[in-house]
C-alpha atoms as a PDB file:
ATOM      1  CA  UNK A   1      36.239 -28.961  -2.711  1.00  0.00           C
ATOM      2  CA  UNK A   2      36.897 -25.698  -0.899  1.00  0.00           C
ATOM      3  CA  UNK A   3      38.104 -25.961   2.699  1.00  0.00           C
ATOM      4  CA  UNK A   4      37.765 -23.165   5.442  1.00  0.00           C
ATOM      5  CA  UNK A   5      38.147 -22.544   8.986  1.00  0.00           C
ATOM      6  CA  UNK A   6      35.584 -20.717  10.854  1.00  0.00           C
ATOM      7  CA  UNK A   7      37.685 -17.445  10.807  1.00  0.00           C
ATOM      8  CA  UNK A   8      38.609 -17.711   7.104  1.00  0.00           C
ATOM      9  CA  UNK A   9      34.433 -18.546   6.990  1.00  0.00           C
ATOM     10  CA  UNK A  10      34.125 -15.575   8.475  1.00  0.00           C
ATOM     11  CA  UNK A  11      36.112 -13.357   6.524  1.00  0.00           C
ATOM     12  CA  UNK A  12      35.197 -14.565   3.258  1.00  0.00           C
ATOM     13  CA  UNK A  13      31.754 -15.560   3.746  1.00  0.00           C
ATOM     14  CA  UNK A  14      30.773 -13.690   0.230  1.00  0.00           C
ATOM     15  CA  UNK A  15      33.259 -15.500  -1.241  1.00  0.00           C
ATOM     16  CA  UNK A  16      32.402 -19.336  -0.114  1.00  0.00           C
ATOM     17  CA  UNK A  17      28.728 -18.298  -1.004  1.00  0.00           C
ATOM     18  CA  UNK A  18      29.889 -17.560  -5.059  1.00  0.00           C
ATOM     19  CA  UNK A  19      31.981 -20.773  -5.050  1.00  0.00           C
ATOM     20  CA  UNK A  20      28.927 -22.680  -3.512  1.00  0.00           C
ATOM     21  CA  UNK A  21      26.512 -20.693  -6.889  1.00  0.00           C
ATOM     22  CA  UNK A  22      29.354 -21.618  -8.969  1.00  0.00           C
ATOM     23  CA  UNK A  23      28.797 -26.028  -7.758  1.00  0.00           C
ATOM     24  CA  UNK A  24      31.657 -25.859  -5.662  1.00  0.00           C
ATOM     25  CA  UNK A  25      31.551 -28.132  -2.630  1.00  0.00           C
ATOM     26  CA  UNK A  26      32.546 -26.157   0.656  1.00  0.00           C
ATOM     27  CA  UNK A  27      33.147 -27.175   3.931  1.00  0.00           C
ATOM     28  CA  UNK A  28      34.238 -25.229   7.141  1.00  0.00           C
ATOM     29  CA  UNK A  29      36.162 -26.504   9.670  1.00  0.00           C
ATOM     30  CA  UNK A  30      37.437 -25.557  13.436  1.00  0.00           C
ATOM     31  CA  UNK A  31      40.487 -27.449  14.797  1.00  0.00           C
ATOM     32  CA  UNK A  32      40.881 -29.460  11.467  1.00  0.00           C
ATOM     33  CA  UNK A  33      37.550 -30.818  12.133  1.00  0.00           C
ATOM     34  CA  UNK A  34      34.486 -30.291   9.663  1.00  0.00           C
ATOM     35  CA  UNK A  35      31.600 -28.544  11.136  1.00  0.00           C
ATOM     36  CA  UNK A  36      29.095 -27.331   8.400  1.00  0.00           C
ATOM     37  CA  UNK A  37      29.238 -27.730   4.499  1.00  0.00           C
ATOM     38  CA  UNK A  38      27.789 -24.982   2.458  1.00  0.00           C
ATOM     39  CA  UNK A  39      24.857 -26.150   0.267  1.00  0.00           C
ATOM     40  CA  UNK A  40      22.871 -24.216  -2.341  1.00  0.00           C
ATOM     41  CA  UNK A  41      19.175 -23.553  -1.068  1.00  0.00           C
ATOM     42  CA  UNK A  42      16.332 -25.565  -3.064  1.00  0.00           C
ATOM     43  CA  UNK A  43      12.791 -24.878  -2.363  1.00  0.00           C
ATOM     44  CA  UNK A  44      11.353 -28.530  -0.481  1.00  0.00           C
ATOM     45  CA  UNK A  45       8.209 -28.294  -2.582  1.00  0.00           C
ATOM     46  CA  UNK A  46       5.381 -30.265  -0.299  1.00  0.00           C
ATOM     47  CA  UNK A  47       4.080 -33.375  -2.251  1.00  0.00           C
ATOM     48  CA  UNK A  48       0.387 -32.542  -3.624  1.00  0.00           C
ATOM     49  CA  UNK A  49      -2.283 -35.025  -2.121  1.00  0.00           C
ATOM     50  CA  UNK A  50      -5.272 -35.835  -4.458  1.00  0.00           C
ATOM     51  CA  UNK A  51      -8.743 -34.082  -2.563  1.00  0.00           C
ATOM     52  CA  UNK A  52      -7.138 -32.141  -0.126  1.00  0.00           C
ATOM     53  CA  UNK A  53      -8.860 -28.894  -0.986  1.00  0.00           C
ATOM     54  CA  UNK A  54     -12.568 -31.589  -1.225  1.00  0.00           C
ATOM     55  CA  UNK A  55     -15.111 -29.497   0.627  1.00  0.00           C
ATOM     56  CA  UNK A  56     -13.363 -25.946   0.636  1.00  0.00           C
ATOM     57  CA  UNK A  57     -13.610 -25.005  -3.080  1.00  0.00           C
ATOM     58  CA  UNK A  58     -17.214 -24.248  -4.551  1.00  0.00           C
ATOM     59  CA  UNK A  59     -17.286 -23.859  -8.434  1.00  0.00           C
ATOM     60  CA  UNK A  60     -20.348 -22.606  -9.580  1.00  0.00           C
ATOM     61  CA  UNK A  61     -22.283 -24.689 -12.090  1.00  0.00           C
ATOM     62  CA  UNK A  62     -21.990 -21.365 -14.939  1.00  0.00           C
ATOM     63  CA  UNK A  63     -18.150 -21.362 -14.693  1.00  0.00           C
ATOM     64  CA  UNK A  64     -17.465 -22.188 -18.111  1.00  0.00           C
ATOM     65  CA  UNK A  65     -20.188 -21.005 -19.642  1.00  0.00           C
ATOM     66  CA  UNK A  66     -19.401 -18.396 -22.245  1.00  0.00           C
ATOM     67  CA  UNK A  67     -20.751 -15.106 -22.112  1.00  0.00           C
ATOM     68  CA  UNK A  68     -21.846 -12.913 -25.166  1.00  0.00           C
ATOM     69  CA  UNK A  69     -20.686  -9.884 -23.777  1.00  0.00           C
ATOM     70  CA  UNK A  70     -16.884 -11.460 -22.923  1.00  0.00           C
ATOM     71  CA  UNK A  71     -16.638 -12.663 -26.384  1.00  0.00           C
ATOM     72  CA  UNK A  72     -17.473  -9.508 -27.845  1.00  0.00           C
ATOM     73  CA  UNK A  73     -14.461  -7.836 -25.678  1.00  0.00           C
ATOM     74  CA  UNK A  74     -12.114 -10.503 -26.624  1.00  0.00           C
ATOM     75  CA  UNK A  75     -13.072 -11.399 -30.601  1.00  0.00           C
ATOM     76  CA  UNK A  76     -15.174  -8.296 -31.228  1.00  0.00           C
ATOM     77  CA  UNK A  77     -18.864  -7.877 -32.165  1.00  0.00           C
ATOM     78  CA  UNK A  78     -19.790 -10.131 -34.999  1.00  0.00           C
END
């Protein structure tokens, strides 16, 4: 674990931010006291909840129909 004042902090923020990437702990401390530790940022990714978008989606009844004229562009004409 890396240790750093606020004016070391300061100095060498670019620094503290590599050894943090790298899956070093750091901490920074004024007066020999810790104050913040330095994590890596992770996305929070909201849990999904089952028919939450019920009512604002309409899929029409033809979605996955298939269409001559698409088939032809993707597989050519037969």
């Amino acid at each position: 674990m890396k240790n750093a004042t606020v004016q070391e902090a300061k100095a060498y923020l670019l620094e503290l931010i590599e050894s943090v990437l790298q899956g070093e702990d750091v901490v920074i401390s004024r007066e020999g006291k810790p104050l913040v530790r330095l994590v890596r940022y992770e996305a929070q990714l909201e849990p999904r909840t089952p028919g939450a978008w019920e009512g604002r989606v309409w899929i029409a009844d033809d979605f996955d129909d298939e269409s001559e004229e698409i088939n032809a562009m993707f597989y050519g004409k037969d």
